[in-house]
C-alpha atoms as a PDB file:
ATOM      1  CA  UNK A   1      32.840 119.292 103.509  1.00  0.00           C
ATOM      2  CA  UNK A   2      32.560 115.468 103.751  1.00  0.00           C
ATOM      3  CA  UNK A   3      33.537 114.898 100.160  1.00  0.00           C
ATOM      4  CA  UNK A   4      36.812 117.051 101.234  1.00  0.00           C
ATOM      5  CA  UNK A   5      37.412 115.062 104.797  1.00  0.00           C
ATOM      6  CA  UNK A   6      37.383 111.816 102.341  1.00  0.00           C
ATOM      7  CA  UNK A   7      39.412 113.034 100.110  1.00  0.00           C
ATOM      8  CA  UNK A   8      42.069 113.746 102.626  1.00  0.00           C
ATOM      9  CA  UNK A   9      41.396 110.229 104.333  1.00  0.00           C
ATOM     10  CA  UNK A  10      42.165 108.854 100.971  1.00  0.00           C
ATOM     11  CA  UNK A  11      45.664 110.622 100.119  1.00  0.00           C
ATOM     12  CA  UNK A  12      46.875 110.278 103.695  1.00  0.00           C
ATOM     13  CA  UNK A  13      46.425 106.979 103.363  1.00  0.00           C
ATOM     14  CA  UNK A  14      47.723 106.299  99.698  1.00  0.00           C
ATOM     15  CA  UNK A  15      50.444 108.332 101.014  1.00  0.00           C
ATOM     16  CA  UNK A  16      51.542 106.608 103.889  1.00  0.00           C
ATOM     17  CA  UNK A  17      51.038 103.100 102.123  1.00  0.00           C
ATOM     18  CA  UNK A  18      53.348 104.291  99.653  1.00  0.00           C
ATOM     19  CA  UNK A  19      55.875 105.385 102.179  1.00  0.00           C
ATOM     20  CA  UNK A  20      55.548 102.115 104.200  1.00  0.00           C
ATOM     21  CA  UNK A  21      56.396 100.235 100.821  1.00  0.00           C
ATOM     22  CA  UNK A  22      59.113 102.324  99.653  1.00  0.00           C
ATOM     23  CA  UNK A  23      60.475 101.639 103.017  1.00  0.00           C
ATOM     24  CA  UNK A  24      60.132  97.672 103.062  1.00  0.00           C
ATOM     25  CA  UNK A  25      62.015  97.998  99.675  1.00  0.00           C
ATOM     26  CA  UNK A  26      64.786 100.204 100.633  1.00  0.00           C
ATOM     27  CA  UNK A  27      65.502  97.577 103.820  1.00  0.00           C
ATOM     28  CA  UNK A  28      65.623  95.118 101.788  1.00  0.00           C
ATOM     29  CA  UNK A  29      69.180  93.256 101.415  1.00  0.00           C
ATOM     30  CA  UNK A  30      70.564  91.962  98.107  1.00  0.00           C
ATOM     31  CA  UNK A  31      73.277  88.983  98.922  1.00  0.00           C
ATOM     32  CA  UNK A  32      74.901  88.203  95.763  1.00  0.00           C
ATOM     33  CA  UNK A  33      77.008  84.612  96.406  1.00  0.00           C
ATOM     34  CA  UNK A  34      80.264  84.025  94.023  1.00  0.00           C
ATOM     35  CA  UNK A  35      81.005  80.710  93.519  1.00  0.00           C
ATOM     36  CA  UNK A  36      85.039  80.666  93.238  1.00  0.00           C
ATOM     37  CA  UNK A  37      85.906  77.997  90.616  1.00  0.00           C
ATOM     38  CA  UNK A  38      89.558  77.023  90.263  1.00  0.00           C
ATOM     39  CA  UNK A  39      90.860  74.729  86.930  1.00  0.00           C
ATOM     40  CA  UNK A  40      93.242  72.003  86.994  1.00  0.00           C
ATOM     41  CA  UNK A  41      94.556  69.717  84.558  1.00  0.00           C
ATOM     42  CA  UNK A  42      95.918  66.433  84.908  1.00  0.00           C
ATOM     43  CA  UNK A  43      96.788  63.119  82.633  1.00  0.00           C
ATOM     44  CA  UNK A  44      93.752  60.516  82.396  1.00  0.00           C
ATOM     45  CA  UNK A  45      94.743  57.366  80.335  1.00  0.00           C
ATOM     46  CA  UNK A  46      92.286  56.645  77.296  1.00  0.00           C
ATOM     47  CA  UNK A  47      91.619  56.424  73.610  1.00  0.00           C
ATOM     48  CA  UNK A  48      88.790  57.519  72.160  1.00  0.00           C
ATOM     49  CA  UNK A  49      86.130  59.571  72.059  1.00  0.00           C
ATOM     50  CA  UNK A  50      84.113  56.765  73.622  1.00  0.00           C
ATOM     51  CA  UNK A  51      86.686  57.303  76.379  1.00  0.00           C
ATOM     52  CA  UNK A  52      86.119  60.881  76.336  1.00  0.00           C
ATOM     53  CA  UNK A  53      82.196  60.596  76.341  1.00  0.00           C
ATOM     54  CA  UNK A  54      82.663  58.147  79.362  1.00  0.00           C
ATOM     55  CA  UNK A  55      85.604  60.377  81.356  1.00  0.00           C
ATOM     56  CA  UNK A  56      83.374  63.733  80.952  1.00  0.00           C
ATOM     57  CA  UNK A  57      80.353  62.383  81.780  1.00  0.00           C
ATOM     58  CA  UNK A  58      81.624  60.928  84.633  1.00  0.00           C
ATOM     59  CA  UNK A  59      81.919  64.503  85.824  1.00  0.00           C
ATOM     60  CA  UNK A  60      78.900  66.343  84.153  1.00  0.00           C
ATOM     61  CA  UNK A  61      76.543  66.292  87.225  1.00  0.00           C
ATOM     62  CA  UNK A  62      78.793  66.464  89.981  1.00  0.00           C
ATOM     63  CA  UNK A  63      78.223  69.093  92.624  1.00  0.00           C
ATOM     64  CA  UNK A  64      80.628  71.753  92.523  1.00  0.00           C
ATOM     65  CA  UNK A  65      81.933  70.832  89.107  1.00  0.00           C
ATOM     66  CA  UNK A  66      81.732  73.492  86.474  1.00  0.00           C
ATOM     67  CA  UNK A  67      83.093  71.708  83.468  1.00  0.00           C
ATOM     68  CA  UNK A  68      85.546  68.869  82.615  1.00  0.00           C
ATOM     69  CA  UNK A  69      86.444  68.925  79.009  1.00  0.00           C
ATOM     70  CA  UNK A  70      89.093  65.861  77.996  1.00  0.00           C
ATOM     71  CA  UNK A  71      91.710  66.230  75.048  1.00  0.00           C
ATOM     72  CA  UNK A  72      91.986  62.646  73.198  1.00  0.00           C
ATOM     73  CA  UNK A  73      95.489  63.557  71.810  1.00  0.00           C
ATOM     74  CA  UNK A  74      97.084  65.105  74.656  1.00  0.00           C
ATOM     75  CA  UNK A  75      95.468  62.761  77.485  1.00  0.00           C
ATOM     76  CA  UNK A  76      94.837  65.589  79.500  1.00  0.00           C
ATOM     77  CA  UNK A  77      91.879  66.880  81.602  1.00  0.00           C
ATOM     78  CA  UNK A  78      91.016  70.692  82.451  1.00  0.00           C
ATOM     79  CA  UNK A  79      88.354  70.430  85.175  1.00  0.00           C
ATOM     80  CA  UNK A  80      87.018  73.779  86.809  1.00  0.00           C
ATOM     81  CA  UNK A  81      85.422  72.766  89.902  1.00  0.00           C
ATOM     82  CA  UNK A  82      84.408  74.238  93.876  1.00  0.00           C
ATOM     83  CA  UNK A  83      87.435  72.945  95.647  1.00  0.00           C
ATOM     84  CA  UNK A  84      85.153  74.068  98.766  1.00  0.00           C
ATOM     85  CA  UNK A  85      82.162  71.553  97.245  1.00  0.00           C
ATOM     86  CA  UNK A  86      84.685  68.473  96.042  1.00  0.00           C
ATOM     87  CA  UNK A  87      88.306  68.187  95.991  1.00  0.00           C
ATOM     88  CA  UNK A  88      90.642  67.268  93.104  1.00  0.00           C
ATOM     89  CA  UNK A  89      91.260  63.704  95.076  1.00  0.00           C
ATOM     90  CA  UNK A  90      87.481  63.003  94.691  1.00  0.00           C
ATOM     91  CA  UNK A  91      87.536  64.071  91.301  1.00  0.00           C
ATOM     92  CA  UNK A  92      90.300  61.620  90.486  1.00  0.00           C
ATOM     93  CA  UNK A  93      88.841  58.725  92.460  1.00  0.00           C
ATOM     94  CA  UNK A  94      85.248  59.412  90.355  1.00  0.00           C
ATOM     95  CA  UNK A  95      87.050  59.191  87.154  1.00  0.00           C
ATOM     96  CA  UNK A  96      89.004  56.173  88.916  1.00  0.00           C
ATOM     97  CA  UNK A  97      85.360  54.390  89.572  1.00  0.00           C
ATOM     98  CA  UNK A  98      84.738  54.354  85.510  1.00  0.00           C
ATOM     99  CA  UNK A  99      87.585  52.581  84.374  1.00  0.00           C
ATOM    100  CA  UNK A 100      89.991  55.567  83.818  1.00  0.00           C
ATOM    101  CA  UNK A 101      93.622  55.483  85.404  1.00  0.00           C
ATOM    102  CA  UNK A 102      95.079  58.790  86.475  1.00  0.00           C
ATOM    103  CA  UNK A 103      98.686  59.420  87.351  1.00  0.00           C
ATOM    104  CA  UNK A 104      97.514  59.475  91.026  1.00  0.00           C
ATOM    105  CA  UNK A 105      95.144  57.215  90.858  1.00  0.00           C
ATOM    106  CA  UNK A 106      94.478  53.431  89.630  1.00  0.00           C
ATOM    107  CA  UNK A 107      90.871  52.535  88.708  1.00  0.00           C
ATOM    108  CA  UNK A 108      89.960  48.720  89.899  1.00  0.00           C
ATOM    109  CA  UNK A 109      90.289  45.869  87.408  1.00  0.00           C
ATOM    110  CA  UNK A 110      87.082  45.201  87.230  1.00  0.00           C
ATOM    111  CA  UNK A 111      85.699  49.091  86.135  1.00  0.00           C
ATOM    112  CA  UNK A 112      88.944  48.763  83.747  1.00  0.00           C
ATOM    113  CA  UNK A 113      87.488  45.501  82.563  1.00  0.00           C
ATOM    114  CA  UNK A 114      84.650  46.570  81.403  1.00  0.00           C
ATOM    115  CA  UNK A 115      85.764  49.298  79.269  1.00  0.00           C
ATOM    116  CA  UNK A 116      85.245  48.655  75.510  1.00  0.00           C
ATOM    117  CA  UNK A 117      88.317  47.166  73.919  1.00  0.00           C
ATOM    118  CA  UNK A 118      89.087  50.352  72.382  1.00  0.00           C
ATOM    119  CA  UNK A 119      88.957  52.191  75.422  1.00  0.00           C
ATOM    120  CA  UNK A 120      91.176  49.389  77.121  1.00  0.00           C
ATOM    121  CA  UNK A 121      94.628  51.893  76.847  1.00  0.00           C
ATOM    122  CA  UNK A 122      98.175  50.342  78.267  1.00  0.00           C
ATOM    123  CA  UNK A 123      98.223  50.330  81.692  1.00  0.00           C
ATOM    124  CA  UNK A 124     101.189  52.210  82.762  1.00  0.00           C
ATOM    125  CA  UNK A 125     100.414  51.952  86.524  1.00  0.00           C
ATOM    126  CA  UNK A 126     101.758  49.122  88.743  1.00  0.00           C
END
């Protein structure tokens, strides 16, 4: 008789442990957050791939930046990027900051000065 009033003890409780967990799992909510990423592309003066390696780079570990990928030939820059984490302007002004003129966007004689000579392009900005 004991060995049966333990035995009940012990299901009733494995029971309602299991129930209590099943429920802590069921109330559980899942949030999955999408990022929204939007790509634009714009001119950045330069020359070589030391330019591209310096322009990219510039970009690599910005917040809200997914990629920047620079075309040597073209002079063109496709950045995907969090327009709610950084806007284009700041992108251009970062790029600015390393030497790198942008339609837009002038970067200061002294960051353009200290570009390599081959990465010193024409300046087509007044």
């Amino acid at each position: 008789m004991k060995r049966n009033a333990i035995m009940v003890a012990l299901f009733t409780t494995i029971t309602v442990g299991v129930t209590q967990q099943s429920n802590a799992i069921s109330n559980t909510e899942i949030i999955t957050v999408h990022e929204h990423y939007k790509t634009e592309t714009f001119k950045v003066f330069g020359n070589c791939g030391m330019c591209q390696k310096t322009i990219q780079t510039a970009l690599k570990d910005v917040d809200g930046i997914k990629s920047a990928k620079w075309n040597i030939e073209t002079k063109m820059i496709e950045v995907s990027f969090n327009d709610e984490k950084i806007s284009l302007k700041e992108i251009k002004e970062k790029i600015a900051k390393v030497g790198y003129d942008t339609e837009e966007y002038k970067a200061a004689d002294k960051a353009y000065n200290s570009l390599p000579g081959c990465c010193q392009y024409d300046r087509e900005l007044k």
